[in-house]
Protein backbone atom coordinates (compact mmCIF):
# COMPACT_ATOMS: atom_id res chain seq x y z
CA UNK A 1 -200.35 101.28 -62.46
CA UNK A 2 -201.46 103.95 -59.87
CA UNK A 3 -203.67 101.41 -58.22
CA UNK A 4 -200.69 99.38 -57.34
CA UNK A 5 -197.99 101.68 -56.51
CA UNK A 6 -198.50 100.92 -52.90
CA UNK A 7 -199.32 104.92 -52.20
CA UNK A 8 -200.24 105.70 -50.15
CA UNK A 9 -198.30 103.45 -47.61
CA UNK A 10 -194.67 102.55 -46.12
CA UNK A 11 -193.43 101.11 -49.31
CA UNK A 12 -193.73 101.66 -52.93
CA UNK A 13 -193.96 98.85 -55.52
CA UNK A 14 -190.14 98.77 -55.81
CA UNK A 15 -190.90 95.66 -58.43
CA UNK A 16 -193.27 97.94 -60.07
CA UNK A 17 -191.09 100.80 -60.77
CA UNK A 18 -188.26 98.53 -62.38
CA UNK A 19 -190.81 97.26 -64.70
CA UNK A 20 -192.21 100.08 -65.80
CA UNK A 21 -188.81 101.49 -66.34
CA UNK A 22 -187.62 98.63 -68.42
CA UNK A 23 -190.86 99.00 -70.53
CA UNK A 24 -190.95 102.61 -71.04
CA UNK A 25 -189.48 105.13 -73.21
CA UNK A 26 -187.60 108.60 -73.57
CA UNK A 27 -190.65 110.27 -73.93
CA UNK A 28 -192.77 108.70 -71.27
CA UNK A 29 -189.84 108.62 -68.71
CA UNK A 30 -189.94 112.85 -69.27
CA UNK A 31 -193.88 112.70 -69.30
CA UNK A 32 -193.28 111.22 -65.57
CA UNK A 33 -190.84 113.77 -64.41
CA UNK A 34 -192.97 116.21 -64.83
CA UNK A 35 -194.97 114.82 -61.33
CA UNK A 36 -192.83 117.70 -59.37
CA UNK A 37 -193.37 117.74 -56.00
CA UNK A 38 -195.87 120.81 -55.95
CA UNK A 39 -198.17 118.40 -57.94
CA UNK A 40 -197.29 115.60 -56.70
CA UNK A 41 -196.04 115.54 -53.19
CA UNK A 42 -194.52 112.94 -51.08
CA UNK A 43 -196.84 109.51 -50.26
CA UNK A 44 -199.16 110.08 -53.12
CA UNK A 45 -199.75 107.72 -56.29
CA UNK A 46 -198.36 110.56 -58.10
CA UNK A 47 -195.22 110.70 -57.01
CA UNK A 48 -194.74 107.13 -58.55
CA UNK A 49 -194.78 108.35 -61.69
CA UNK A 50 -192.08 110.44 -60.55
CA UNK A 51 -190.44 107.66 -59.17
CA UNK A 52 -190.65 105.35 -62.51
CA UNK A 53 -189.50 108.56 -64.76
CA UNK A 54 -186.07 108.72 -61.89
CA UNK A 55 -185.33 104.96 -62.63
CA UNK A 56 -186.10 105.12 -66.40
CA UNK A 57 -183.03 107.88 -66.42
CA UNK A 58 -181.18 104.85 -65.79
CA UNK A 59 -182.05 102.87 -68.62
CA UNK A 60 -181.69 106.00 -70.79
CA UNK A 61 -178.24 106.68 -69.53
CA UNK A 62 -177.52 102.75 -70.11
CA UNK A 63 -178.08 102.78 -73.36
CA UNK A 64 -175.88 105.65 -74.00
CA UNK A 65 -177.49 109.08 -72.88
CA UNK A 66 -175.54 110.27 -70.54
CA UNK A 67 -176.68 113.15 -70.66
CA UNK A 68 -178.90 112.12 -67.92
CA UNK A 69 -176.78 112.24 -65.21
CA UNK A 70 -177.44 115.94 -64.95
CA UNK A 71 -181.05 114.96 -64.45
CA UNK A 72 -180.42 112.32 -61.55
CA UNK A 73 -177.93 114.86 -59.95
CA UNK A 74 -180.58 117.66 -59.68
CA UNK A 75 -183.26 115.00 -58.58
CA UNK A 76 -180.25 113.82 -56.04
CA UNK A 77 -182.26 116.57 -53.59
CA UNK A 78 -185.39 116.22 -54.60
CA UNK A 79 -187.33 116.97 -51.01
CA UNK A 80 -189.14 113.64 -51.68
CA UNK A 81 -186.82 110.65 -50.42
CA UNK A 82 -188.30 108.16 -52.42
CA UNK A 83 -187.10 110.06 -55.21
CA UNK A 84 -183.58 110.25 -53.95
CA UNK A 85 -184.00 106.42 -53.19
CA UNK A 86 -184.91 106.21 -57.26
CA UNK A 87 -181.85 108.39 -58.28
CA UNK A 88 -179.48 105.53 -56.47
CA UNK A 89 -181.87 102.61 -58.41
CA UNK A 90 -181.00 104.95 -61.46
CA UNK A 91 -177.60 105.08 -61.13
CA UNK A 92 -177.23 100.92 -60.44
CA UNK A 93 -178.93 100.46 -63.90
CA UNK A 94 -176.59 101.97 -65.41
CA UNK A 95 -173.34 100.45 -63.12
CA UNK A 96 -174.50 97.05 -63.89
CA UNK A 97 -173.14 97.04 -67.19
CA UNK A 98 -170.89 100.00 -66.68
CA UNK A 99 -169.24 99.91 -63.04
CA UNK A 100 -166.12 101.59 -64.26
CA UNK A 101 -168.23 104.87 -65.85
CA UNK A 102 -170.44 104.95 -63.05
CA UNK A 103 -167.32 105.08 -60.57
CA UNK A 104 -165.36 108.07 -62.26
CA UNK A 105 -169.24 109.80 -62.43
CA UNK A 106 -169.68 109.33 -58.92
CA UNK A 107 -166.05 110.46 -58.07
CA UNK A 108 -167.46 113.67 -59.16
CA UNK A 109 -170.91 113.74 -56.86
CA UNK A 110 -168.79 112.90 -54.25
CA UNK A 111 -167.63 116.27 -54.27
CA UNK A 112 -170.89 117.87 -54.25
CA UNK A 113 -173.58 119.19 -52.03
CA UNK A 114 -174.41 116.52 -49.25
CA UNK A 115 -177.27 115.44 -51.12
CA UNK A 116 -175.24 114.39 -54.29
CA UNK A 117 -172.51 112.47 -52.01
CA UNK A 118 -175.23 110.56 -50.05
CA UNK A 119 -176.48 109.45 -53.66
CA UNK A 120 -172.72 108.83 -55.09
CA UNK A 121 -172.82 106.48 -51.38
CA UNK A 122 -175.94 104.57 -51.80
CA UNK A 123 -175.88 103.87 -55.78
CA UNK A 124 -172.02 102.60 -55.62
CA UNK A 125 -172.96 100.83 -52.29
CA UNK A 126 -174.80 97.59 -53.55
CA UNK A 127 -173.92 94.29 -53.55
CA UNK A 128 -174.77 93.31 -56.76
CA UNK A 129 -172.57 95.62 -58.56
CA UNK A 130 -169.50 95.03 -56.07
CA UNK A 131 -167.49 91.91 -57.46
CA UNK A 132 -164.54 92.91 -58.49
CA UNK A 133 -161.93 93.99 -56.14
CA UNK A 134 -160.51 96.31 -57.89
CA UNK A 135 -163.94 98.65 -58.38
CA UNK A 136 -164.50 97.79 -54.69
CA UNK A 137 -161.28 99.48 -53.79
CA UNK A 138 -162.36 102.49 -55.56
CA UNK A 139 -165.78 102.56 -53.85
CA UNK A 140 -163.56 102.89 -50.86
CA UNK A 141 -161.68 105.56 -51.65
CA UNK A 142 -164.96 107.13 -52.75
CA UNK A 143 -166.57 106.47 -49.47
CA UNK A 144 -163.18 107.33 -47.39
CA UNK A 145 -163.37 110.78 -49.16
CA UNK A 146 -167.42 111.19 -48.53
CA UNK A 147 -166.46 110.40 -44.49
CA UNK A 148 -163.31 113.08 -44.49
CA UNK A 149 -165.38 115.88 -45.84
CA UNK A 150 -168.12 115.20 -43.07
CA UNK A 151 -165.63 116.76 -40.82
CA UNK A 152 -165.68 120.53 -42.91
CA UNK A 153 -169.64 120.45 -42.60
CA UNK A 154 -171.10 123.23 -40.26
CA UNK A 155 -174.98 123.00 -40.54
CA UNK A 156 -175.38 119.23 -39.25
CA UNK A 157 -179.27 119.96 -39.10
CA UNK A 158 -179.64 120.72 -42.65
CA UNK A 159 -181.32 118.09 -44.26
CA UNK A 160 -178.57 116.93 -46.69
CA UNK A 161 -176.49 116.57 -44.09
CA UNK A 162 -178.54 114.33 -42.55
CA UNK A 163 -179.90 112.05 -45.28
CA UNK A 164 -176.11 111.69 -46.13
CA UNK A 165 -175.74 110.86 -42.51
CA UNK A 166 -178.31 107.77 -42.53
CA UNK A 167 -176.76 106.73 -45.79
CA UNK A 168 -173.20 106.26 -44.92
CA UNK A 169 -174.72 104.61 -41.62
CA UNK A 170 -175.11 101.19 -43.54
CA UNK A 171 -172.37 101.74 -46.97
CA UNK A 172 -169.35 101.51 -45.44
CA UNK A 173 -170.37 97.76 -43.88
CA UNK A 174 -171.60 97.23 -47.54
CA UNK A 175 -168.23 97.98 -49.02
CA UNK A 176 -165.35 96.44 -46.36
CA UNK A 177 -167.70 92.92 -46.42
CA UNK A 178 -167.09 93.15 -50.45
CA UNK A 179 -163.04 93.52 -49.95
CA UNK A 180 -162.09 92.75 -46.18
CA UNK A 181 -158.44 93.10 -46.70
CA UNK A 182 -158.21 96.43 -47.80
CA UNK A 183 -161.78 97.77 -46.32
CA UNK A 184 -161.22 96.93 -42.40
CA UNK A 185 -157.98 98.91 -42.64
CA UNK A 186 -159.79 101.97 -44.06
CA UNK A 187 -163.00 101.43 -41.89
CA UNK A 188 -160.41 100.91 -38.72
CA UNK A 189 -158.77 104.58 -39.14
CA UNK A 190 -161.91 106.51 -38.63
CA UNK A 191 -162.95 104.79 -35.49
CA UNK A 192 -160.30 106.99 -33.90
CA UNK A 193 -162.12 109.96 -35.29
CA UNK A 194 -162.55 112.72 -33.22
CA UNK A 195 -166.24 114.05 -34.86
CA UNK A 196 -168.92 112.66 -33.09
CA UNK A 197 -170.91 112.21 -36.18
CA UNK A 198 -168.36 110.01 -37.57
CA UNK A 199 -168.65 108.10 -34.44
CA UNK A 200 -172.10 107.39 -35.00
CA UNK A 201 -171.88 106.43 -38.48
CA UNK A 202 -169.27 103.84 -38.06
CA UNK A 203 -171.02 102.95 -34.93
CA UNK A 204 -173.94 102.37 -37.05
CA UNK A 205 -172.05 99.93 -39.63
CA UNK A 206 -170.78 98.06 -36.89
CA UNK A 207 -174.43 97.02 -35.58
CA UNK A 208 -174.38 95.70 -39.43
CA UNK A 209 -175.45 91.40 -39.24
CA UNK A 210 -172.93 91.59 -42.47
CA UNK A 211 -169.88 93.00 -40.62
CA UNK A 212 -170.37 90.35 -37.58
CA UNK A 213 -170.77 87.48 -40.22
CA UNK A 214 -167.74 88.41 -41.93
CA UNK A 215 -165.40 88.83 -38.97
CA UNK A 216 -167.27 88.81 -35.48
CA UNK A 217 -163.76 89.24 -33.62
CA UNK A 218 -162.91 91.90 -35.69
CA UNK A 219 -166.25 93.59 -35.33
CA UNK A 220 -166.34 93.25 -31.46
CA UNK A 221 -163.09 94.82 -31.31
CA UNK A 222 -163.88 97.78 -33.61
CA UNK A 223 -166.93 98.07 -31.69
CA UNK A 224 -165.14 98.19 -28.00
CA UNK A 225 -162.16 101.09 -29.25
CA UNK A 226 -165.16 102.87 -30.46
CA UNK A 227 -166.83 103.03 -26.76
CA UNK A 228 -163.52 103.31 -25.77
CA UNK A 229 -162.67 106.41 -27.43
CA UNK A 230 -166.19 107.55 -27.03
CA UNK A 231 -165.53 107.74 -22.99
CA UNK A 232 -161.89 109.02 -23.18
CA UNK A 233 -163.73 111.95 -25.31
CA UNK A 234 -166.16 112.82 -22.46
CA UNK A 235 -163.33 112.60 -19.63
CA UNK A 236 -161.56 114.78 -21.49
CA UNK A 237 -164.47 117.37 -22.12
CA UNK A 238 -165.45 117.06 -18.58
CA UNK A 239 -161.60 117.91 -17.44
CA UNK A 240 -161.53 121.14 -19.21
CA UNK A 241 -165.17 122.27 -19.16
């Protein structure tokens, strides 16, 4: 298994770790978790057993031991990303067969530390689980939440900050193409935000292939008020500096 984890090297064996986690068990899942990172550090074949053990907590909490989520939330900041990447695979185990329990769980995370919301963000954030307009509206609100509280943050270096940063960089565009009619309107408001790190994350969504398939007028107009309100900003700063 170690041999083919792809570790060291840009990308794991994402195909690897679903197996494995579909194949294992309780015990072995907890046998892998016990890679930490001061024994297995980032971009070694060890941390793959780390990484199979996150995902298993999935199928665990999928077939009823929920418990689990307390697990994923701590491993939520694990300082290894690919970890973090796992807790979201984790978490879309589990929302495959139950969307509506993995919504109300992440309504929760979403008022967490940075790390938890950019998890809550990236696990609800998949296509494959967004069908239904109804959850989709709720991933909205979730997400709409997520981007409001960016706006209380002081520390933008600290690293949750950022990795929840990148993350909401691509899950908006994930969620409006899933439900256009009510997802543009909410995804329209906060281009006339005033935080320049909002500006860059729905700057970010609107370089999205998805969003200009879905509505390329719509896009290209979202994308000029943005630059728009992006110079206005500076005229104004430069005025009263």
């Amino acid at each position: 298994m170690l041999q083919e984890s792809g570790l060291p090297g840009p990308r794991a064996n994402l195909e690897l770790i679903q197996a494995v986690a579909e194949a294992g068990d309780e015990s072995r899942f907890l046998h892998f978790l016990t890679y930490t990172p001061d024994v297995a550090p980032a971009n070694t074949q060890q941390e793959f057993l780390a990484c199979c053990g996150t995902v298993g907590l999935g199928k665990l909490a999928r077939e009823g031991k929920t418990e689990y989520f307390h697990r994923l939330r701590l491993l939520a900041a694990d300082p290894r990303w690919r970890i973090r990447e796992c807790v979201a695979m984790a978490l879309q185990i589990f929302g495959e067969e139950h969307l509506e329990e993995l919504i109300t769980e992440m309504e929760g995370w979403a008022k967490g530390t940075s790390y938890e919301k950019r998890a809550a963000a990236a696990a609800l954030c998949e296509p494959k689980l967004l069908k239904h307009k109804e959850h989709v509206s709720k991933v909205l609100q979730v997400l709409d939440g997520i981007t409001s509280s960016i706006k209380e943050i002081m520390d933008r270096k600290d690293e949750g900050f950022i990795a929840l940063k990148k993350g909401l960089a691509y899950c908006w565009s994930v969620a409006v193409v899933a439900f256009p009619e009510e997802g543009k309107g909410r995804l329209e408001k906060w281009v006339d935000c005033d935080d320049k790190d909002v500006n860059w994350i729905i700057k970010e969504n609107l370089k999205k292939d998805r969003l200009k398939r879905m509505d390329p007028e719509w896009t290209e107009l979202m994308k000029q008020r943005l630059n728009e309100d992006a110079e206005s900003y500076l005229f104004k700063s430069y005025l009263f500096s």
